[in-house]
C-alpha atoms as a PDB file:
ATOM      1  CA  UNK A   1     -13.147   9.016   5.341  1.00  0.00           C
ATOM      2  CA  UNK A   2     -11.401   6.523   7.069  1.00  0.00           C
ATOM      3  CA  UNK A   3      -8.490   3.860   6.372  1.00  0.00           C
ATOM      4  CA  UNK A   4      -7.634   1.490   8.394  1.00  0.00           C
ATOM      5  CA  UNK A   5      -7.637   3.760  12.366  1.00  0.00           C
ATOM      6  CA  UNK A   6      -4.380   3.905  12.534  1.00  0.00           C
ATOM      7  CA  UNK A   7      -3.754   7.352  13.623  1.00  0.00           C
ATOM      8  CA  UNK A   8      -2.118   8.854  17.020  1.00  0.00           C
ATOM      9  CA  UNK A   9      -3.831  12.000  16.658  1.00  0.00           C
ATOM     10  CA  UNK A  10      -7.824  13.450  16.837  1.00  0.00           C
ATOM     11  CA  UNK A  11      -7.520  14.244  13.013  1.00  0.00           C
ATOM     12  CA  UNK A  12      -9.853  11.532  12.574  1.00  0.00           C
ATOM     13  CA  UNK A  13     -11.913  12.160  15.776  1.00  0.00           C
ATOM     14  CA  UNK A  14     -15.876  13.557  14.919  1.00  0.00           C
ATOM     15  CA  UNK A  15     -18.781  13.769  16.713  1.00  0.00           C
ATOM     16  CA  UNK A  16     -20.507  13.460  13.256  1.00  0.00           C
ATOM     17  CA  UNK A  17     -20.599  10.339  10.846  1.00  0.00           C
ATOM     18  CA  UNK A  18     -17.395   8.616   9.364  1.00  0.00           C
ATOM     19  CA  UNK A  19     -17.802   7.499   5.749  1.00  0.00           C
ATOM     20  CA  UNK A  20     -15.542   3.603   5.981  1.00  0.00           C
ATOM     21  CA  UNK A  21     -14.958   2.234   2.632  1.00  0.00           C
ATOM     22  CA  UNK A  22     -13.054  -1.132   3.691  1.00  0.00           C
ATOM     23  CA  UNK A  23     -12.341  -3.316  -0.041  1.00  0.00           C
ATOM     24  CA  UNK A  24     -11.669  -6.649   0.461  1.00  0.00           C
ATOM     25  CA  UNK A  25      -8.338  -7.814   1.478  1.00  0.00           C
ATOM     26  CA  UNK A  26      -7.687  -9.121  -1.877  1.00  0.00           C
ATOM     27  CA  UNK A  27      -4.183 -10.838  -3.791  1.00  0.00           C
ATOM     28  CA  UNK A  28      -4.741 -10.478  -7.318  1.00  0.00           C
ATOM     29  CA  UNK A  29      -1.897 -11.940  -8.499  1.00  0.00           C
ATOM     30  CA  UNK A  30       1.477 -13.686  -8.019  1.00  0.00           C
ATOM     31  CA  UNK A  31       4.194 -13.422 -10.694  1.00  0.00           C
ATOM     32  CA  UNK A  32       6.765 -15.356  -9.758  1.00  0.00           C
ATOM     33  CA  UNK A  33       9.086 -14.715 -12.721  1.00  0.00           C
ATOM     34  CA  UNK A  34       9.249 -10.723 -12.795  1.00  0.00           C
ATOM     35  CA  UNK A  35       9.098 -11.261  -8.137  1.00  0.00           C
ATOM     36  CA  UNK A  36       6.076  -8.845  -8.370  1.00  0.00           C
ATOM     37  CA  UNK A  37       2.507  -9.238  -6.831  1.00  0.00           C
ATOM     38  CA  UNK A  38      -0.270  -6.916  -7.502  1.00  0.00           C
ATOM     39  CA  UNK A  39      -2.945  -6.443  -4.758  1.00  0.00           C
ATOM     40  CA  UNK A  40      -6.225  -4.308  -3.827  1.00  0.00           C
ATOM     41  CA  UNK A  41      -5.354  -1.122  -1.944  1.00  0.00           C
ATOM     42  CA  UNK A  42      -7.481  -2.495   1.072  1.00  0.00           C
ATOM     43  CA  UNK A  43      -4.703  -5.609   1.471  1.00  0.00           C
ATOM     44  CA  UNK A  44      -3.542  -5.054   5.044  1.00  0.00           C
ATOM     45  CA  UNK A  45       0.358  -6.737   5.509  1.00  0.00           C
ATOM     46  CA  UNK A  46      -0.688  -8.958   7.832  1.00  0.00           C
ATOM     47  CA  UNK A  47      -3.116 -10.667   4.921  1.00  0.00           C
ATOM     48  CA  UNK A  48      -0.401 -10.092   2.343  1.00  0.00           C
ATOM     49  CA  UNK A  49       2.759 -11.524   4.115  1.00  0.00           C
ATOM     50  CA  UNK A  50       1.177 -15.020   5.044  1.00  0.00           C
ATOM     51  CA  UNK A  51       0.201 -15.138   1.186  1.00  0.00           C
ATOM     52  CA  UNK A  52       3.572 -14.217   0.125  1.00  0.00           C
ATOM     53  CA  UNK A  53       5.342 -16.772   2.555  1.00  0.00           C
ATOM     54  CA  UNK A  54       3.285 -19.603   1.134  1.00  0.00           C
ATOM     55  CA  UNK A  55       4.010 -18.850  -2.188  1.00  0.00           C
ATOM     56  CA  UNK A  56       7.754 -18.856  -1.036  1.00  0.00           C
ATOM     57  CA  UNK A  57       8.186 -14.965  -1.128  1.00  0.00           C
ATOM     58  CA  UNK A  58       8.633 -11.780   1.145  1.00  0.00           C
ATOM     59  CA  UNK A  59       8.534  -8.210   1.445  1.00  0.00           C
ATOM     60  CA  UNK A  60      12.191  -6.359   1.555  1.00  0.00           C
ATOM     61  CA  UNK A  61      10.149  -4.384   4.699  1.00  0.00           C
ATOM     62  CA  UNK A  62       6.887  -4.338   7.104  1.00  0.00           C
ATOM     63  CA  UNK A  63       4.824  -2.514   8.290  1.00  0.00           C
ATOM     64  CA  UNK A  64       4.629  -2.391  12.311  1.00  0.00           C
ATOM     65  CA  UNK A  65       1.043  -3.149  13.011  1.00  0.00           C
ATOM     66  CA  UNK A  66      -0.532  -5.973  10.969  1.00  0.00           C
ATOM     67  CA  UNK A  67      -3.590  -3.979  10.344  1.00  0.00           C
ATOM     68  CA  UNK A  68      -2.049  -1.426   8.140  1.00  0.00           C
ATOM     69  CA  UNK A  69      -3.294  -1.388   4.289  1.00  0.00           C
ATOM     70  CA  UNK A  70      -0.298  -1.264   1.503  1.00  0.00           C
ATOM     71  CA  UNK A  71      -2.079   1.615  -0.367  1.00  0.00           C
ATOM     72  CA  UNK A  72      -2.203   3.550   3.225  1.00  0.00           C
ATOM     73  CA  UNK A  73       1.628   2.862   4.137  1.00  0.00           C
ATOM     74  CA  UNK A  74       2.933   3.910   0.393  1.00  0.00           C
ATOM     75  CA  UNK A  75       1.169   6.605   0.832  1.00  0.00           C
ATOM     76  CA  UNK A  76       2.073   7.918   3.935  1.00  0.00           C
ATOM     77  CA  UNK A  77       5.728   7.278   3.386  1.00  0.00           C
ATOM     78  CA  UNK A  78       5.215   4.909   6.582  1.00  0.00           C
ATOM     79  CA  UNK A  79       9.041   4.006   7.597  1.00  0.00           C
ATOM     80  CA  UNK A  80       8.607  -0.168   8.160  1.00  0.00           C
ATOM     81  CA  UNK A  81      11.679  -0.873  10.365  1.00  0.00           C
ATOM     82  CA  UNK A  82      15.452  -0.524  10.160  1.00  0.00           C
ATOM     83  CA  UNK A  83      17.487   2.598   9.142  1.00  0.00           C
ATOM     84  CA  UNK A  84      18.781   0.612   5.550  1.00  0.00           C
ATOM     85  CA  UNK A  85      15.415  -0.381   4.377  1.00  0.00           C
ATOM     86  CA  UNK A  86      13.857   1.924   2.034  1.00  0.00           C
ATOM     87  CA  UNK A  87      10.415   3.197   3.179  1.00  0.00           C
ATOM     88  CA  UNK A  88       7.327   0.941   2.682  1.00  0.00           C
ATOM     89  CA  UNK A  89       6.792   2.530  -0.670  1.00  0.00           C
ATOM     90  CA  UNK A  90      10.289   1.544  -2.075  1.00  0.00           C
ATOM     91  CA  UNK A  91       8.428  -1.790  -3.025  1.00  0.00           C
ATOM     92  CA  UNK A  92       6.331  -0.705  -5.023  1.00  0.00           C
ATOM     93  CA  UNK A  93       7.076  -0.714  -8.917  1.00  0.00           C
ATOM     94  CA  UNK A  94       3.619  -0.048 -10.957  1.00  0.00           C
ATOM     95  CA  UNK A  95       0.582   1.457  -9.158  1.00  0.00           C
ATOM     96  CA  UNK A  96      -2.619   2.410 -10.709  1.00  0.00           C
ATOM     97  CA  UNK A  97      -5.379   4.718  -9.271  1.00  0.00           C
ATOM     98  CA  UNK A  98      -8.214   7.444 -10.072  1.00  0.00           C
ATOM     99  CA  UNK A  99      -7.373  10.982 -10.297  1.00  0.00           C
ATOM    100  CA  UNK A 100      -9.623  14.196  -9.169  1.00  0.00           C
ATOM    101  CA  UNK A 101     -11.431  14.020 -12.477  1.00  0.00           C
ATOM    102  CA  UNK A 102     -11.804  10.458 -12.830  1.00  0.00           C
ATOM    103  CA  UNK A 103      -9.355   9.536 -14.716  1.00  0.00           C
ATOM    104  CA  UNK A 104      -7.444   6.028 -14.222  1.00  0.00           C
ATOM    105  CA  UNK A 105      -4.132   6.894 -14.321  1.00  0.00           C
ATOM    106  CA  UNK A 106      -1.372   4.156 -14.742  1.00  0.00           C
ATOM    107  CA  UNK A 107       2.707   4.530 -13.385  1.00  0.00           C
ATOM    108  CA  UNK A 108       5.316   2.461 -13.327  1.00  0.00           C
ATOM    109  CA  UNK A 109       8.632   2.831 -11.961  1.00  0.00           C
ATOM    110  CA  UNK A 110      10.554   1.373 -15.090  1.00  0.00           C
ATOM    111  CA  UNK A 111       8.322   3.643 -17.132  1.00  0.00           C
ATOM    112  CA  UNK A 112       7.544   6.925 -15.278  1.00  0.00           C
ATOM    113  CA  UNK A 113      10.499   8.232 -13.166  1.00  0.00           C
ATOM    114  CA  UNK A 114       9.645  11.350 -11.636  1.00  0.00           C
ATOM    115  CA  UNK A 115       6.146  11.126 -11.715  1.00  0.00           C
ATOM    116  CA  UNK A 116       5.644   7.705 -10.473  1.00  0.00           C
ATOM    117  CA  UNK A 117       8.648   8.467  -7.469  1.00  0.00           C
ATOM    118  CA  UNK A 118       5.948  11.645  -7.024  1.00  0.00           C
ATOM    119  CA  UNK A 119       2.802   9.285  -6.888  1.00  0.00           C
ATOM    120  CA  UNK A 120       3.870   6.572  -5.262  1.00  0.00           C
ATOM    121  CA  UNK A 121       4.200   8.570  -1.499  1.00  0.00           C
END
């Protein structure tokens, strides 16, 4: 399975077939009152941050490369840049996935504490 190639190893190296699921690159929404966004895990920072700076907003932190996907930075624990900026995942305050058994599974930070700080990298 692939993300978005942005490895510095041969973990992802095959000579058989890679299985690419790329989602679309989509903003789902902007709320300007709580300062939150929600996006598709595919969004790559270099479609987000554009959006966000039109709307008037930014990201706390970036990723180096604008080809990596939020969901893939968060988690990865991917660093962003400068040693007082929490790690790309520090953003993040509600995430919402599918579990092993197919479950959709909701956290929030406000809401979940330890299991959401556990989730969320």
């Amino acid at each position: 399975m692939l993300g978005t190639r942005h490895c510095f190893n041969k973990i992802a190296d095959s000579a058989n077939q890679f299985l690419s699921y790329k989602a679309p690159e989509e903003v789902i929404s902007l709320d300007p009152q709580a300062r939150t966004v929600t996006v598709a895990a595919g969004v790559t920072y270099g479609h987000l941050s554009p959006y966000l700076d039109s709307k008037g907003f930014a990201l706390h932190n970036l990723a180096s490369l604008p080809h990596i996907s939020v969901a893939g930075s968060c988690s990865t624990a991917t660093h962003g840049s400068g040693d007082k900026n929490g790690n790309l995942a520090t953003a993040v305050s509600a995430l919402e996935f599918v579990t092993a058994n197919g479950d959709l599974l909701k956290l929030s930070r406000q809401d979940d504490g330890e299991k959401f700080s556990a989730a969320v990298v």
